[in-house]
PDB file of N, CA and C in Angstrom:
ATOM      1  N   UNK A   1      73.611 247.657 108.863  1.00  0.00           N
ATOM      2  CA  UNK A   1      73.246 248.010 110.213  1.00  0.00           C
ATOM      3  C   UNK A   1      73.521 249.486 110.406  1.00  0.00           C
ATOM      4  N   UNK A   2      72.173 250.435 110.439  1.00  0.00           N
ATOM      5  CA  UNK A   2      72.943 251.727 111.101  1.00  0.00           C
ATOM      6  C   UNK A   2      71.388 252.170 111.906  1.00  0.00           C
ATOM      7  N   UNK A   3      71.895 251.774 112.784  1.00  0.00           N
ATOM      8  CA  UNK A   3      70.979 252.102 113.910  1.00  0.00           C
ATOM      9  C   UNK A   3      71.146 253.475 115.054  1.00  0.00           C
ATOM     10  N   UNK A   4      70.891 254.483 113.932  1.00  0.00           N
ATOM     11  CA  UNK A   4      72.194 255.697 114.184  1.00  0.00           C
ATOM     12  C   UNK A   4      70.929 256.623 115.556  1.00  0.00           C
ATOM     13  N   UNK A   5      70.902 257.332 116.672  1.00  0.00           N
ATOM     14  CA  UNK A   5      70.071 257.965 117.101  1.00  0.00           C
ATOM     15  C   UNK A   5      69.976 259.514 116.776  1.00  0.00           C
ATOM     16  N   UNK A   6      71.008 259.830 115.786  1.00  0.00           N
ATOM     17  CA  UNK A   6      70.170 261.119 114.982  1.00  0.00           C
ATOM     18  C   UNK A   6      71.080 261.587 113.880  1.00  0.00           C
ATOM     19  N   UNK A   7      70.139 261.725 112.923  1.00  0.00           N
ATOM     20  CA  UNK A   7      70.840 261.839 111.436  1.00  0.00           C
ATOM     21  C   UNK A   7      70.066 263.126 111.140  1.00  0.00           C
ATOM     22  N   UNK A   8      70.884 263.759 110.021  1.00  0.00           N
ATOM     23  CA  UNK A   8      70.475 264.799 109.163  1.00  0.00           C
ATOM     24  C   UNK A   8      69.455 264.380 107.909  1.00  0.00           C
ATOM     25  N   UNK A   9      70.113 263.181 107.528  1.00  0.00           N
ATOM     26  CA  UNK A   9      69.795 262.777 106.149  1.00  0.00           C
ATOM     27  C   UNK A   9      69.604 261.219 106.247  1.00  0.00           C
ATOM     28  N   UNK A  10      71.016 260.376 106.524  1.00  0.00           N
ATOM     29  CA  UNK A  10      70.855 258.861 106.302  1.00  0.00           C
ATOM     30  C   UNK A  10      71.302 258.481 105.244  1.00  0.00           C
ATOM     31  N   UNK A  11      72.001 258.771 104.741  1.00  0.00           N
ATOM     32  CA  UNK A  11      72.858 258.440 103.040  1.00  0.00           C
ATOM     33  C   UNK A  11      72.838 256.974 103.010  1.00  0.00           C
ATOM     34  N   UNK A  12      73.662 256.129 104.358  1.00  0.00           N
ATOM     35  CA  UNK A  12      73.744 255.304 104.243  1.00  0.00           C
ATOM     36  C   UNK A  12      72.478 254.154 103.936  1.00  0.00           C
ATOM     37  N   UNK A  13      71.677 254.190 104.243  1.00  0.00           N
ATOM     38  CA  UNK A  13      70.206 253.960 103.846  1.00  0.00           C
ATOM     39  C   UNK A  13      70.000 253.404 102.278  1.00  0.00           C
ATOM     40  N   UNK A  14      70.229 255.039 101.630  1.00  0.00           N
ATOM     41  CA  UNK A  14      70.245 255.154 100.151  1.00  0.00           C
ATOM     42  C   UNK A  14      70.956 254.027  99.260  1.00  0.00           C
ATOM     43  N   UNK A  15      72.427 253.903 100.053  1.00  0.00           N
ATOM     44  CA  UNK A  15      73.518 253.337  99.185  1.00  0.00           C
ATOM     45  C   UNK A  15      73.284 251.945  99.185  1.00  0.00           C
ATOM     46  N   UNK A  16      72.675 251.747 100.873  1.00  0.00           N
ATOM     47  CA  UNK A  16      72.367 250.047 100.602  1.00  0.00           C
ATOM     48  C   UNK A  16      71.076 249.725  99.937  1.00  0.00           C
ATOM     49  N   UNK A  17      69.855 250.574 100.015  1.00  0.00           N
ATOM     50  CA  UNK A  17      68.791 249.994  98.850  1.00  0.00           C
ATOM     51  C   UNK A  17      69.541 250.023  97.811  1.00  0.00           C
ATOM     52  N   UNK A  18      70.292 250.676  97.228  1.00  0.00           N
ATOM     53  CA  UNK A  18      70.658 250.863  95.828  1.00  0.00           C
ATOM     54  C   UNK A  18      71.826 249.924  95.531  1.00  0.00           C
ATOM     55  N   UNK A  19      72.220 249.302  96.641  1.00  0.00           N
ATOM     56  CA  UNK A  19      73.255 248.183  96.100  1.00  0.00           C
ATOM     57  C   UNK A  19      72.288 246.621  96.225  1.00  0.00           C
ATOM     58  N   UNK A  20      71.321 246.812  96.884  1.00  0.00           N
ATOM     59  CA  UNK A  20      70.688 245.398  97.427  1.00  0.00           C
ATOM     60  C   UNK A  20      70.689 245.178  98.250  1.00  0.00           C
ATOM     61  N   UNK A  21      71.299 245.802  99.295  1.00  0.00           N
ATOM     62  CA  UNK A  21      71.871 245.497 101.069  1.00  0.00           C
ATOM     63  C   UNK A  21      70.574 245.576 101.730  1.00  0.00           C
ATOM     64  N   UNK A  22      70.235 244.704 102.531  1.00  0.00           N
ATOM     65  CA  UNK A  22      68.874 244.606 103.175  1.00  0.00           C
ATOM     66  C   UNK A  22      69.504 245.863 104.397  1.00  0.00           C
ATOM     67  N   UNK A  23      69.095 246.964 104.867  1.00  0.00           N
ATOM     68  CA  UNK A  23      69.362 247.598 105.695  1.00  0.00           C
ATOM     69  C   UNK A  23      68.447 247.546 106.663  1.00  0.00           C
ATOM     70  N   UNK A  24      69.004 247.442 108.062  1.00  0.00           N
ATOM     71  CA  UNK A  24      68.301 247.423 109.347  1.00  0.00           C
ATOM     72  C   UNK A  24      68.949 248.750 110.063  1.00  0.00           C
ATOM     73  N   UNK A  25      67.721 249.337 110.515  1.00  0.00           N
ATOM     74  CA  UNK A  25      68.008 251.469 110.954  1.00  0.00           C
ATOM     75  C   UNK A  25      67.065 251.668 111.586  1.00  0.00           C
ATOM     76  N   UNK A  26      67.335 252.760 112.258  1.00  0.00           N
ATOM     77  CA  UNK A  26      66.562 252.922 113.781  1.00  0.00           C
ATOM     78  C   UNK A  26      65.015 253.552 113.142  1.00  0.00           C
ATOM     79  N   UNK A  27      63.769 253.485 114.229  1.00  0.00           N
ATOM     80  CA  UNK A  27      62.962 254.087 113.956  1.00  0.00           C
ATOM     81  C   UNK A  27      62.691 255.215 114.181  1.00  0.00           C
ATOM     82  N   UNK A  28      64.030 255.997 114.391  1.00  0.00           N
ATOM     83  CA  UNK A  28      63.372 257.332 114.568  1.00  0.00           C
ATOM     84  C   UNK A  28      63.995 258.187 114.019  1.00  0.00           C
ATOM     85  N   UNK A  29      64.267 259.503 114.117  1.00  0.00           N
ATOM     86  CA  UNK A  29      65.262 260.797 113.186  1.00  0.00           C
ATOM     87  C   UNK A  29      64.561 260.536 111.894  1.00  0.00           C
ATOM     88  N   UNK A  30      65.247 260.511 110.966  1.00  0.00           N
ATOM     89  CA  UNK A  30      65.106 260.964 109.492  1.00  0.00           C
ATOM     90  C   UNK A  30      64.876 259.548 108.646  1.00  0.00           C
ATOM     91  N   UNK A  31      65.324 258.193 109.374  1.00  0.00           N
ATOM     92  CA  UNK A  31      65.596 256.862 108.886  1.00  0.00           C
ATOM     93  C   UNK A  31      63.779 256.987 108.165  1.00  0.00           C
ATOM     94  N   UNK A  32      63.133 256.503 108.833  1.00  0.00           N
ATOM     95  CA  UNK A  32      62.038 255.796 108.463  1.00  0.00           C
ATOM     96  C   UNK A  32      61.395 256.966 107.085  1.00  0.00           C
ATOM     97  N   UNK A  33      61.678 258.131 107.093  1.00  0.00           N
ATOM     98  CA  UNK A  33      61.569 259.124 105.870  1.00  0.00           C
ATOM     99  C   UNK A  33      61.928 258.597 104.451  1.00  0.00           C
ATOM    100  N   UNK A  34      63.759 258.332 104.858  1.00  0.00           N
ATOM    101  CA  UNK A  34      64.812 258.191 104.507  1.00  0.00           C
ATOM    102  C   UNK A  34      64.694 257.222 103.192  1.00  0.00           C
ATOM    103  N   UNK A  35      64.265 255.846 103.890  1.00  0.00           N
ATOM    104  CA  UNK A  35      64.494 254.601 103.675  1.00  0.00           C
ATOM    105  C   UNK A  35      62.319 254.316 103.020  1.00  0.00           C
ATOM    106  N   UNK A  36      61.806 254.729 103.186  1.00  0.00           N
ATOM    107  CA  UNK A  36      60.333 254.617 102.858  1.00  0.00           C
ATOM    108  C   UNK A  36      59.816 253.662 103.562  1.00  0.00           C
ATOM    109  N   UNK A  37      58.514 253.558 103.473  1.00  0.00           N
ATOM    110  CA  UNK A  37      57.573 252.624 103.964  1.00  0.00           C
ATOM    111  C   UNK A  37      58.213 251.505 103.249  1.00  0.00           C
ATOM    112  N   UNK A  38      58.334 250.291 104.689  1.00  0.00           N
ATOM    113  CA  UNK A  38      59.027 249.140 104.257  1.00  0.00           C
ATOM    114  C   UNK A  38      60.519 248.722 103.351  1.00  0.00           C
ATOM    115  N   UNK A  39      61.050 249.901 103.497  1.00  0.00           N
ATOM    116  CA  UNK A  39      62.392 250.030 102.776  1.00  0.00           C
ATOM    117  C   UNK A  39      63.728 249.605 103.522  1.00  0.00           C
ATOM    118  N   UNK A  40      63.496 248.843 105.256  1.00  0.00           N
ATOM    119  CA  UNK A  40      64.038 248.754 105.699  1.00  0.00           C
ATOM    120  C   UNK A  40      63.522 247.908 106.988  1.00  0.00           C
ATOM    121  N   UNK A  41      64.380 247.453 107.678  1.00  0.00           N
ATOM    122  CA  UNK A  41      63.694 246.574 109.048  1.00  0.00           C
ATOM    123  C   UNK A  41      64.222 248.050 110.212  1.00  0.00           C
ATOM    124  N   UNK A  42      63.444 248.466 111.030  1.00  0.00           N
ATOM    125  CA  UNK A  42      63.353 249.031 111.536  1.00  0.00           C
ATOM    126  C   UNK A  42      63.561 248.609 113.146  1.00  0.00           C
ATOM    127  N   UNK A  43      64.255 249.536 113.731  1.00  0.00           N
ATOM    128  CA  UNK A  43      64.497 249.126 115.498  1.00  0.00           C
ATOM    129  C   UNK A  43      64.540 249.896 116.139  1.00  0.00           C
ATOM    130  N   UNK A  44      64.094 250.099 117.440  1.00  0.00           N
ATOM    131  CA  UNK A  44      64.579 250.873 118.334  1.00  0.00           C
ATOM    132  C   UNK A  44      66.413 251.345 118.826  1.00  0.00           C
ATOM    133  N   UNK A  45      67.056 252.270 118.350  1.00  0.00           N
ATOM    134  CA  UNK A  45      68.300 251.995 118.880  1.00  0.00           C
ATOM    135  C   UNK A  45      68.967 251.927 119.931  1.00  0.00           C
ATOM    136  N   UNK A  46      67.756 252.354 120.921  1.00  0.00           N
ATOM    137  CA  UNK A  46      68.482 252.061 121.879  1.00  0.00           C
ATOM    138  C   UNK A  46      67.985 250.871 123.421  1.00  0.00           C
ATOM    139  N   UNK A  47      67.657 250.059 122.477  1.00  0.00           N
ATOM    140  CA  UNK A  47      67.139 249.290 122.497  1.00  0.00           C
ATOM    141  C   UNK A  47      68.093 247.669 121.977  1.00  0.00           C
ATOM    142  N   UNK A  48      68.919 247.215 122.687  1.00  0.00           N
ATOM    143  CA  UNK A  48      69.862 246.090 122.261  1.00  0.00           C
ATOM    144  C   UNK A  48      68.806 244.945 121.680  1.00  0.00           C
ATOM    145  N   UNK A  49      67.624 244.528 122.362  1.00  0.00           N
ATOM    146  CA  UNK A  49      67.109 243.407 121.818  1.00  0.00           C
ATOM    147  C   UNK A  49      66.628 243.679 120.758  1.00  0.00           C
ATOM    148  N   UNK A  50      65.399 245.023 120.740  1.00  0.00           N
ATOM    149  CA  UNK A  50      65.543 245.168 119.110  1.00  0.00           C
ATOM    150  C   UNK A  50      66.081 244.978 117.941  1.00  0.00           C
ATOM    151  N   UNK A  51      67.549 245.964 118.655  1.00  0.00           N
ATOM    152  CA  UNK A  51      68.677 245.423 117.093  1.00  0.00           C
ATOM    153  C   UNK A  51      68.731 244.182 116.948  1.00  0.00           C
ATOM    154  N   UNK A  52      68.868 243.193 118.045  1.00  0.00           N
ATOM    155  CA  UNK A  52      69.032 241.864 117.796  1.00  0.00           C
ATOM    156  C   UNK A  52      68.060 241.065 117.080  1.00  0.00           C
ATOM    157  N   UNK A  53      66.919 241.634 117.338  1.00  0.00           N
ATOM    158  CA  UNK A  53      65.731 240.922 117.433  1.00  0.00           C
ATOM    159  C   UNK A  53      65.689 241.355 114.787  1.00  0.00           C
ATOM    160  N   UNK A  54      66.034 242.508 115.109  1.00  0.00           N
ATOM    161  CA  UNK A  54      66.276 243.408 113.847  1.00  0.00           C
ATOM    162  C   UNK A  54      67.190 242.416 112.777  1.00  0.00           C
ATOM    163  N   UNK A  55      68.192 243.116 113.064  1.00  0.00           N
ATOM    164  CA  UNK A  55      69.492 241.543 112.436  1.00  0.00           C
ATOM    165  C   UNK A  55      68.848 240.295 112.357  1.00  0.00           C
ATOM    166  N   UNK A  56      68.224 239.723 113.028  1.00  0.00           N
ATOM    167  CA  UNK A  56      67.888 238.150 112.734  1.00  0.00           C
ATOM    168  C   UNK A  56      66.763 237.886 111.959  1.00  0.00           C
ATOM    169  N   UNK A  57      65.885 239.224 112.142  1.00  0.00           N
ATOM    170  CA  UNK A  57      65.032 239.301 111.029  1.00  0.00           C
ATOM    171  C   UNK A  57      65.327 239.766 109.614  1.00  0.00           C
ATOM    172  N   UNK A  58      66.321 240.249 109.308  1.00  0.00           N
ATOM    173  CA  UNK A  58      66.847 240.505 108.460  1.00  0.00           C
ATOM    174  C   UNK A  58      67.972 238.879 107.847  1.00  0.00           C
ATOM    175  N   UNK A  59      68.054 238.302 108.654  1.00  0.00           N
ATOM    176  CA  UNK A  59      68.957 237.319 107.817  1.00  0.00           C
ATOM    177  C   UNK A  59      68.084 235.755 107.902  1.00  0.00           C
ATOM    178  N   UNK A  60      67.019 235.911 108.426  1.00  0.00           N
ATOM    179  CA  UNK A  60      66.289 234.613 108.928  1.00  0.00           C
ATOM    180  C   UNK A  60      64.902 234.701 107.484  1.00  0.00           C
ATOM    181  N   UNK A  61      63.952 235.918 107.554  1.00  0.00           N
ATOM    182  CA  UNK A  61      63.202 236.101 107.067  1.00  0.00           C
ATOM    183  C   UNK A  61      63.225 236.272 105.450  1.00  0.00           C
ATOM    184  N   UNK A  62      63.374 235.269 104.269  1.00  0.00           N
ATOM    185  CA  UNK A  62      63.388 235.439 103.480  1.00  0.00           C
ATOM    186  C   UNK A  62      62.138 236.579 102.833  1.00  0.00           C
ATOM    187  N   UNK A  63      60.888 235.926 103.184  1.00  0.00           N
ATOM    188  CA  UNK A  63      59.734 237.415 102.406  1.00  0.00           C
ATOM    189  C   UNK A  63      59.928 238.176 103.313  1.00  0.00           C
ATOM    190  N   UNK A  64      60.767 238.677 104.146  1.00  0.00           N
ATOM    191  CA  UNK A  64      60.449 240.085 104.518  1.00  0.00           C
ATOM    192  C   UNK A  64      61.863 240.778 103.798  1.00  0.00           C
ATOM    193  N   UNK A  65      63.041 240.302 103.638  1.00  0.00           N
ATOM    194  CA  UNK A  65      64.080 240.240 102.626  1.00  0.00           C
ATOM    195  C   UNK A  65      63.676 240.835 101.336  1.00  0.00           C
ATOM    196  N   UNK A  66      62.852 239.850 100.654  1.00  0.00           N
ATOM    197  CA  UNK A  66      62.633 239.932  99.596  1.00  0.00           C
ATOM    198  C   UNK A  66      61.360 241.517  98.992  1.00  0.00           C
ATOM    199  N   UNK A  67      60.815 241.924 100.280  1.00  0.00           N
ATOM    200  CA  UNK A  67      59.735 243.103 100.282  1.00  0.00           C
ATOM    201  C   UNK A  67      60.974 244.276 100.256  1.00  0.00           C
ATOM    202  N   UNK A  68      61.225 244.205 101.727  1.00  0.00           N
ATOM    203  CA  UNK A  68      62.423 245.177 101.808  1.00  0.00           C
ATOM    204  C   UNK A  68      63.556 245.688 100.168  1.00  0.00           C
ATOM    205  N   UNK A  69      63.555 244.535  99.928  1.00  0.00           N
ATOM    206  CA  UNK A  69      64.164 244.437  98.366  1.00  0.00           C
ATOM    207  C   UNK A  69      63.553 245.519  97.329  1.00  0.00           C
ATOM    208  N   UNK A  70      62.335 244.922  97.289  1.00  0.00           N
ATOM    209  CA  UNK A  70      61.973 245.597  96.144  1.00  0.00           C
ATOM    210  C   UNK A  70      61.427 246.970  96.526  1.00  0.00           C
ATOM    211  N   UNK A  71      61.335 246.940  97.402  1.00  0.00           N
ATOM    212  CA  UNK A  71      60.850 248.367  98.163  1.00  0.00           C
ATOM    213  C   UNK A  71      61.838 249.198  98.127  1.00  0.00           C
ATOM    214  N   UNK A  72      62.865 249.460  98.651  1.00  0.00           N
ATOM    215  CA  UNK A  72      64.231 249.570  97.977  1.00  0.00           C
ATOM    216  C   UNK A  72      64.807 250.313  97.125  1.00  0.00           C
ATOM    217  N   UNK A  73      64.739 249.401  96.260  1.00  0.00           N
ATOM    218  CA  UNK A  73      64.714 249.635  94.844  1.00  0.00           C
ATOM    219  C   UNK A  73      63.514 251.188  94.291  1.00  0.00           C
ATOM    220  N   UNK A  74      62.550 250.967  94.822  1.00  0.00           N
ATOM    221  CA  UNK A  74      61.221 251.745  93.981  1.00  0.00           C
ATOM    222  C   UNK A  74      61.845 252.692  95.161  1.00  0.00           C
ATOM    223  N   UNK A  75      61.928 253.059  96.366  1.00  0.00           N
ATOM    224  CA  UNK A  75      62.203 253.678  96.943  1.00  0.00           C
ATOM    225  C   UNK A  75      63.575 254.819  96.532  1.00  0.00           C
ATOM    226  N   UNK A  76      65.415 254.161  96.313  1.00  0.00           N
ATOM    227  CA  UNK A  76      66.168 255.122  95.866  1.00  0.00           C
ATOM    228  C   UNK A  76      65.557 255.992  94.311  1.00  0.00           C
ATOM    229  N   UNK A  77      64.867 255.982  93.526  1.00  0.00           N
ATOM    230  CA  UNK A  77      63.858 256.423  92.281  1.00  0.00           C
ATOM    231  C   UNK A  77      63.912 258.308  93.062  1.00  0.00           C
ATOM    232  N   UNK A  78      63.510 257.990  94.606  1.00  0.00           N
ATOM    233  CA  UNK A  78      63.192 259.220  94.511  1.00  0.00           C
ATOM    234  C   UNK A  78      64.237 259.861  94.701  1.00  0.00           C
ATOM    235  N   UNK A  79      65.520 259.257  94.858  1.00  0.00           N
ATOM    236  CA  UNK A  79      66.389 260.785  94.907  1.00  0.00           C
ATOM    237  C   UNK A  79      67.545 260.534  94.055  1.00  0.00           C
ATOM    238  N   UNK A  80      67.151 260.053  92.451  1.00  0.00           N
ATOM    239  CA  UNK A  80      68.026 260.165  90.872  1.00  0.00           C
ATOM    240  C   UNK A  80      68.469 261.662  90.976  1.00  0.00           C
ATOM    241  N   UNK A  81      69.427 261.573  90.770  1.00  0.00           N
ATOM    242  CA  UNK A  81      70.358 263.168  90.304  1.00  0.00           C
ATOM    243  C   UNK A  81      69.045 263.756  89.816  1.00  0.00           C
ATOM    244  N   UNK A  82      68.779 263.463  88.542  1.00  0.00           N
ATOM    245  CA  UNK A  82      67.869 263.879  87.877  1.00  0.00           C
ATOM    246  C   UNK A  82      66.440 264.688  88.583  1.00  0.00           C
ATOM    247  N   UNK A  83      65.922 263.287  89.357  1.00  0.00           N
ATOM    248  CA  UNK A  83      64.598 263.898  89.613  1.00  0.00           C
ATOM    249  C   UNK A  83      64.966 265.586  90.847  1.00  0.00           C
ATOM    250  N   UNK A  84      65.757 264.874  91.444  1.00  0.00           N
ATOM    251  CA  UNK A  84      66.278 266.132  92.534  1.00  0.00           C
ATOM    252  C   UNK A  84      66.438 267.559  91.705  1.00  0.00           C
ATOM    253  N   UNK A  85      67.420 267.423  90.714  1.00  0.00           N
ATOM    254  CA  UNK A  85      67.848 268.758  90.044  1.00  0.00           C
ATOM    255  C   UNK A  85      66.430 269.512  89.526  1.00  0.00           C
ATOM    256  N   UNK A  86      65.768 268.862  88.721  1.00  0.00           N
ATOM    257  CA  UNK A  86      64.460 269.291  88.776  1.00  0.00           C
ATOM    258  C   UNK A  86      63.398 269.571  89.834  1.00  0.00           C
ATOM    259  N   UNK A  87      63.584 269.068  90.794  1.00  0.00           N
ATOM    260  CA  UNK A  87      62.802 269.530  91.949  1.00  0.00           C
ATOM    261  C   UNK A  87      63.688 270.904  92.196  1.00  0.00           C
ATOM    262  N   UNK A  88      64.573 271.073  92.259  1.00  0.00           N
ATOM    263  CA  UNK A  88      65.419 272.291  93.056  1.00  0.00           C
ATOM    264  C   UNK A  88      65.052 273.400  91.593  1.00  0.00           C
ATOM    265  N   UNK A  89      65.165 272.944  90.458  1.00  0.00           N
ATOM    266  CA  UNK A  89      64.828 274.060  89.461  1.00  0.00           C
ATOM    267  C   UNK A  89      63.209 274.745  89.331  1.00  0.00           C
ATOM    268  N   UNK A  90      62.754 273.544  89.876  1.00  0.00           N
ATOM    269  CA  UNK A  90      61.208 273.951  90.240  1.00  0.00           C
ATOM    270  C   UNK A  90      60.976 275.045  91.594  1.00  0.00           C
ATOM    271  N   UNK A  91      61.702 274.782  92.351  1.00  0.00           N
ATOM    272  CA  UNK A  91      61.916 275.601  93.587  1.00  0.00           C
ATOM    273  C   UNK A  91      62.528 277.358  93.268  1.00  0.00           C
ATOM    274  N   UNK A  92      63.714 277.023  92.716  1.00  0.00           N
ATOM    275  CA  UNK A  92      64.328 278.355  91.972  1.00  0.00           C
ATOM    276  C   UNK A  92      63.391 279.181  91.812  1.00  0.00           C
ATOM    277  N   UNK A  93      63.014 278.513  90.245  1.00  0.00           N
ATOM    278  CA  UNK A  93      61.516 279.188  89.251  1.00  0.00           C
ATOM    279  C   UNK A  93      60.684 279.917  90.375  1.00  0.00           C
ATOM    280  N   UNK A  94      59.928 279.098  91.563  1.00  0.00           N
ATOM    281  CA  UNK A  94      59.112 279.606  92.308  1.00  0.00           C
ATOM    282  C   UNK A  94      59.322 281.208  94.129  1.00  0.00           C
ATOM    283  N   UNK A  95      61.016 280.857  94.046  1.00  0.00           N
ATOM    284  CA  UNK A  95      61.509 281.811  94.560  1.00  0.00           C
ATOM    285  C   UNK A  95      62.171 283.437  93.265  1.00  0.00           C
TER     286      UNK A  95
END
């Protein structure tokens, strides 16, 4: 659950695709970037029924569980130590 109303980044996002944690996060700031298309159940935060409505879809909905999952997964890919350091050495090179 981080249904945060304004982030820089969203780490937390990252750590739960990458552990398996179905994460439910607000739709707005940096989350829906963050987390990718379908990488997450999405809510209004400030918005109580949402979250509620969010959470229960998250523990009720097995295929939307199981999307979120693998989405996830293909989703943390984009920010491996690896691929990042090379993006930033590509950046260097071009400054």
């Amino acid at each position: 659950m981080f249904a945060s109303t304004y982030e820089g980044f969203g780490m937390p996002l990252i750590e739960a695709q990458a552990t398996g944690v179905i994460p439910v996060t607000s739709n707005i700031s940096s989350m829906p970037e963050v987390a990718g298309a379908g990488g997450a159940v999405f809510v209004d935060p400030f918005d109580v029924l949402s979250i509620r409505e969010g959470v229960l879809s998250a523990i009720n909905d097995q295929q939307l569980r199981e999307s979120i999952h693998k989405k996830g997964f293909e989703n943390i890919k984009r920010f491996e130590p690896r691929r990042i350091s090379e993006m930033y050495f590509e950046l260097y090179k071009q400054i």
